[in-house]
N, C-alpha and C. Protein backbone atom coordinates (compact mmCIF):
# COMPACT_ATOMS: atom_id res chain seq x y z
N UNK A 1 7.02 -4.10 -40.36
CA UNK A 1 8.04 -5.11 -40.49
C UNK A 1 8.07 -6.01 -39.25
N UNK A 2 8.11 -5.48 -38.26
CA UNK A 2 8.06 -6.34 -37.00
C UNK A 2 7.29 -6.92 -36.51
N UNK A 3 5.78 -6.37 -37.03
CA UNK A 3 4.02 -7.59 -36.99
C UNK A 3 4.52 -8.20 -38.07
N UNK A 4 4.81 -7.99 -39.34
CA UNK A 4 4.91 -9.35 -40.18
C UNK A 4 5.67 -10.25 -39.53
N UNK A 5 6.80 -10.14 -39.16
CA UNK A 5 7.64 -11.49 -38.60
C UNK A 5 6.91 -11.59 -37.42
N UNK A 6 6.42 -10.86 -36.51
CA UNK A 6 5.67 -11.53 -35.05
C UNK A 6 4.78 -12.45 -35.54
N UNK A 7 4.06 -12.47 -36.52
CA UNK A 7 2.66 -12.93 -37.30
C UNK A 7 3.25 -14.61 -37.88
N UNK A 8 3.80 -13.86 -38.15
CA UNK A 8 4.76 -15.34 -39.20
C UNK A 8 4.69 -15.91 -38.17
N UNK A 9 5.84 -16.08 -36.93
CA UNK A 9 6.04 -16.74 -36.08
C UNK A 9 5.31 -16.94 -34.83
N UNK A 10 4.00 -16.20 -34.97
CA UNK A 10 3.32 -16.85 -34.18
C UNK A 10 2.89 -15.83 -32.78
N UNK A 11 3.40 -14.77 -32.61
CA UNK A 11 3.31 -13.87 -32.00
C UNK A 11 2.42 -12.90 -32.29
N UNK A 12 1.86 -12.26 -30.87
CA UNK A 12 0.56 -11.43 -31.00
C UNK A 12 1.25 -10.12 -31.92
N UNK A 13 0.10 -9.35 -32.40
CA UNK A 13 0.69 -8.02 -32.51
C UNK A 13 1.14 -7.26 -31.97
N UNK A 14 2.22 -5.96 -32.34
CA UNK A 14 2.77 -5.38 -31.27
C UNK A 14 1.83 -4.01 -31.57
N UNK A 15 1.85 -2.96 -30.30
CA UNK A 15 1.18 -2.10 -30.80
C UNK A 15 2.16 -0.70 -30.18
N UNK A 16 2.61 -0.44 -31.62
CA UNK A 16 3.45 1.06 -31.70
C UNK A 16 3.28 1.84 -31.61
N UNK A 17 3.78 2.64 -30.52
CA UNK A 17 2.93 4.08 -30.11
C UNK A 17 4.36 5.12 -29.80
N UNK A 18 4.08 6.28 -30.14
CA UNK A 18 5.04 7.29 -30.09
C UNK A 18 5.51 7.51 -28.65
N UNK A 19 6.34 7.95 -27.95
CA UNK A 19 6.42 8.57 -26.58
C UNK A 19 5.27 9.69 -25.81
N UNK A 20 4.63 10.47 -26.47
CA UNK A 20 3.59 11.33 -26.34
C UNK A 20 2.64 10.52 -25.96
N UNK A 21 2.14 9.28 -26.98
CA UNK A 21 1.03 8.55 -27.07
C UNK A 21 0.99 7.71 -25.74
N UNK A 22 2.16 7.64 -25.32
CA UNK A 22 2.54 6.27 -24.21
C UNK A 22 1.95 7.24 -22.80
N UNK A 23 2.40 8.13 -23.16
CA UNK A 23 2.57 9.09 -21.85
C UNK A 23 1.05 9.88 -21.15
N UNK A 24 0.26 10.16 -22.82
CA UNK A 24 -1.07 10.22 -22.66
C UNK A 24 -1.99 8.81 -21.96
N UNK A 25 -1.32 7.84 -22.15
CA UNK A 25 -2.56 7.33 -22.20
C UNK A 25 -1.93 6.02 -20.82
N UNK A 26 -0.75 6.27 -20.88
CA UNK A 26 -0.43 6.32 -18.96
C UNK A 26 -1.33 7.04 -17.63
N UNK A 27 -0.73 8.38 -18.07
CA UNK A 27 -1.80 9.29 -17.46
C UNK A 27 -3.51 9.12 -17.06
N UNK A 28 -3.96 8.74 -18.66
CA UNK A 28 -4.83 7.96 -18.53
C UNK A 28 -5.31 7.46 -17.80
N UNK A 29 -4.66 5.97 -18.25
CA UNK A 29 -4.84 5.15 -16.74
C UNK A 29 -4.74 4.83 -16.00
N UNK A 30 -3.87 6.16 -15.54
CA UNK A 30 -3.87 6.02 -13.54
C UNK A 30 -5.06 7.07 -12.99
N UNK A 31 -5.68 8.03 -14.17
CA UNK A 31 -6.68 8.21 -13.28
C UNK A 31 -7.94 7.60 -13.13
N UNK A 32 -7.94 6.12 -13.91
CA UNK A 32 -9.01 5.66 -14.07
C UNK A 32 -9.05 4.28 -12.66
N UNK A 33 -8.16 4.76 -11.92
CA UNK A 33 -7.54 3.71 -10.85
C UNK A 33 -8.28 4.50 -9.86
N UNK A 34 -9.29 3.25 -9.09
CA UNK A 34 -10.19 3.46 -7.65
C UNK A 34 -9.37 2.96 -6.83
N UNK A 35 -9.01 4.15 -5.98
CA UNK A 35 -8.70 3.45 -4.49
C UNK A 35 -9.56 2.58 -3.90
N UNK A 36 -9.18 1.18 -3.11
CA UNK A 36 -10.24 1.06 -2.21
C UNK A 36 -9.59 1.15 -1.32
N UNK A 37 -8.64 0.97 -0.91
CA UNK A 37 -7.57 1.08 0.29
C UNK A 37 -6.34 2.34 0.27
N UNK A 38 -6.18 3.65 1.20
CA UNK A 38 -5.62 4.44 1.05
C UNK A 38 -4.83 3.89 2.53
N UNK A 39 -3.29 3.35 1.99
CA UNK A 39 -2.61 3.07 3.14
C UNK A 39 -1.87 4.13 3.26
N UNK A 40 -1.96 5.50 3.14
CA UNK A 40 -1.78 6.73 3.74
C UNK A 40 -2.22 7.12 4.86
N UNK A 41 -3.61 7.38 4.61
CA UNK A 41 -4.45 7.52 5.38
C UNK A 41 -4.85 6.20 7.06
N UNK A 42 -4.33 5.43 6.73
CA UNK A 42 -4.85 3.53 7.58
C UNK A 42 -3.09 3.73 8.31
N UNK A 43 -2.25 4.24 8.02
CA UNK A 43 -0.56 4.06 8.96
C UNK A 43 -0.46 5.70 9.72
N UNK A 44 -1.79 6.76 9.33
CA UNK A 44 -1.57 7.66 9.76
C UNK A 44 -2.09 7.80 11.17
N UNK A 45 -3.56 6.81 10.48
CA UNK A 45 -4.32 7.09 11.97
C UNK A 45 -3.64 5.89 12.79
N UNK A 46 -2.78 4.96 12.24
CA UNK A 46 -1.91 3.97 12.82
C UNK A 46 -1.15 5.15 13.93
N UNK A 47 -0.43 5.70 13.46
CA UNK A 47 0.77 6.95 13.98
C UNK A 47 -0.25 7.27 15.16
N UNK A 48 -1.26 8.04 15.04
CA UNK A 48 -1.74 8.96 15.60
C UNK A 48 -2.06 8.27 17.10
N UNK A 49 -2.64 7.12 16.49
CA UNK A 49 -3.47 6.13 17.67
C UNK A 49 -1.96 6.14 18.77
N UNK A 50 -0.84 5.43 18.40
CA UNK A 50 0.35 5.12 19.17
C UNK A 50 0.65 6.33 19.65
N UNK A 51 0.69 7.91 19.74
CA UNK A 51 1.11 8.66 19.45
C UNK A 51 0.04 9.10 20.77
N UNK A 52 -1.04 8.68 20.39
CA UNK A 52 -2.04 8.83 22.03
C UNK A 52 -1.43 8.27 23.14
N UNK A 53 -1.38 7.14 22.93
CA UNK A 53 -1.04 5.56 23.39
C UNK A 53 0.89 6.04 24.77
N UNK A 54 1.12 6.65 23.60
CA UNK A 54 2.55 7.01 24.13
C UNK A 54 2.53 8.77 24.93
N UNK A 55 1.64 9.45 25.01
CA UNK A 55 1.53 10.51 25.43
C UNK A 55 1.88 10.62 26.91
N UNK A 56 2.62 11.37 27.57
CA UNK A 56 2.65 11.25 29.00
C UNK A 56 3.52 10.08 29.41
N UNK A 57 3.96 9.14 28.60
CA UNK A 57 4.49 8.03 29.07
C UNK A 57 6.39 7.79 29.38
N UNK A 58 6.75 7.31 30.39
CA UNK A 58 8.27 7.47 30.20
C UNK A 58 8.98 6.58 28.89
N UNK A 59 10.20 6.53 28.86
CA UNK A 59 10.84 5.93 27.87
C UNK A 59 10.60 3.91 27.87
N UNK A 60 10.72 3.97 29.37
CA UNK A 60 10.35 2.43 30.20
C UNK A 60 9.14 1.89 29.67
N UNK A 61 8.00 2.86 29.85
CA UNK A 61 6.80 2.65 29.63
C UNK A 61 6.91 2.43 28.05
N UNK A 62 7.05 2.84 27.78
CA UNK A 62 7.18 2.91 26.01
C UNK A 62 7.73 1.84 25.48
N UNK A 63 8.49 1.47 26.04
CA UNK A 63 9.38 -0.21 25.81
C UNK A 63 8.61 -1.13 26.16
N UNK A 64 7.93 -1.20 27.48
CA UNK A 64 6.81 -1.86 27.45
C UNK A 64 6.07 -2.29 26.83
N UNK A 65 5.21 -0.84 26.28
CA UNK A 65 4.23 -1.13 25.19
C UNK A 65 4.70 -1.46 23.97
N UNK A 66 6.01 -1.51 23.27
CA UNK A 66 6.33 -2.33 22.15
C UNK A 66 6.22 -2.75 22.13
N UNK A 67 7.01 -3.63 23.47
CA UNK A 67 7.42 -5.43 23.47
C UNK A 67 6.05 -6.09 23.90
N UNK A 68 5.18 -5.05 24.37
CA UNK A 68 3.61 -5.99 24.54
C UNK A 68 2.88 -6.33 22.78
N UNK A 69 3.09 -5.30 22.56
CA UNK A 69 3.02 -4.57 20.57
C UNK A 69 3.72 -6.24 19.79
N UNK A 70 4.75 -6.23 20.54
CA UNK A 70 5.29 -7.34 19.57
C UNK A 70 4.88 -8.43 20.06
N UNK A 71 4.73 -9.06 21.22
CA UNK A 71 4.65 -10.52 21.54
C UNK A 71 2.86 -11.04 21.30
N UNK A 72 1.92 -9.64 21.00
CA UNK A 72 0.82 -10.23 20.90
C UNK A 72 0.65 -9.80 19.04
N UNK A 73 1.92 -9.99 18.48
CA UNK A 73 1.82 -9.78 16.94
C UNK A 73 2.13 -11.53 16.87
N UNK A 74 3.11 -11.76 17.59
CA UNK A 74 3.22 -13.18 17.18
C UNK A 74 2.06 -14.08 17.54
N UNK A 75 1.34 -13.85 18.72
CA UNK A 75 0.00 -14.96 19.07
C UNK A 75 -1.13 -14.22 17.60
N UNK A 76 -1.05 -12.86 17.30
CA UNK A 76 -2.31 -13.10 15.86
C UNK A 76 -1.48 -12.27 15.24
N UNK A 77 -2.25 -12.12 14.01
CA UNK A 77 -2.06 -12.13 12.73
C UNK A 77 -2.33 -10.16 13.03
N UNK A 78 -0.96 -9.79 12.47
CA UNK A 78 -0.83 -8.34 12.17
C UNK A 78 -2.16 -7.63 12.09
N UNK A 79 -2.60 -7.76 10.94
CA UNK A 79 -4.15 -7.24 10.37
C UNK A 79 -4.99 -6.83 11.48
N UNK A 80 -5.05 -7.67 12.52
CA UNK A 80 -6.17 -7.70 12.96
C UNK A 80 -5.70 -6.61 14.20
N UNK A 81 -4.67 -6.63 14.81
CA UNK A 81 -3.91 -5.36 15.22
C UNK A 81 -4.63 -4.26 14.93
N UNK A 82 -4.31 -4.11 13.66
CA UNK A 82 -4.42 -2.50 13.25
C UNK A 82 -5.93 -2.53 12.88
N UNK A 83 -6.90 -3.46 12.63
CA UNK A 83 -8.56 -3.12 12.55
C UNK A 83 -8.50 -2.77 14.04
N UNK A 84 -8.11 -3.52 14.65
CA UNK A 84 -8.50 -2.82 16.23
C UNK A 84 -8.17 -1.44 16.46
N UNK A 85 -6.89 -0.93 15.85
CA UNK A 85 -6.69 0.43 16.07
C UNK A 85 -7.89 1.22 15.61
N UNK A 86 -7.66 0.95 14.06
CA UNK A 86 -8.67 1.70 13.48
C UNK A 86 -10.01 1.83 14.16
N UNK A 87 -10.35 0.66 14.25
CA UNK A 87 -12.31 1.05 15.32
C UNK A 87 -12.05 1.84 16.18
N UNK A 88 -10.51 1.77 17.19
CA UNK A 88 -10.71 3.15 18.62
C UNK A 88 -10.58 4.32 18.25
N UNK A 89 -10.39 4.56 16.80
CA UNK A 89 -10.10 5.96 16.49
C UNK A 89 -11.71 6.58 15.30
């Protein structure tokens, strides 16, 4: 009933599927999904790197290195930040 009037008026078909069917084939296709980027893994070794970075250091020092963290985010572009992390690790 509801493809005939979609049809009539001009609308694609709909395609009706049970809750089971939806759920199978969800499942589906999230395992058919390639990571190429695991930003799990890219904010961990983010953590880890700062986490060196801050070892031994006082609270002063640490403020430091933010506000150095932040004022050379505004002269470039974020991204390129964290490729740099990533290569020292």
């Amino acid at each position: 009933m509801f493809n005939s009037l979609n049809l009539k008026l001009g609308y694609p078909v709909i395609d009706i599927r049970s809750p089971n069917e939806l759920i199978s084939y969800l499942v589906m296709k999230t395992k058919e999904i390639k990571k190429d980027f695991d930003s799990v893994e890219f904010f961990r070794k983010i953590k880890e790197q700062i986490a060196k970075e801050f070892e031994g250091k006082t609270f002063e020092q640490k403020k430091e290195i933010i506000n150095k963290m932040k004022k050379d985010k505004k002269k470039s572009h974020a991204s390129n930040n964290y490729h740099r992390i990533l290569k020292k690790s």
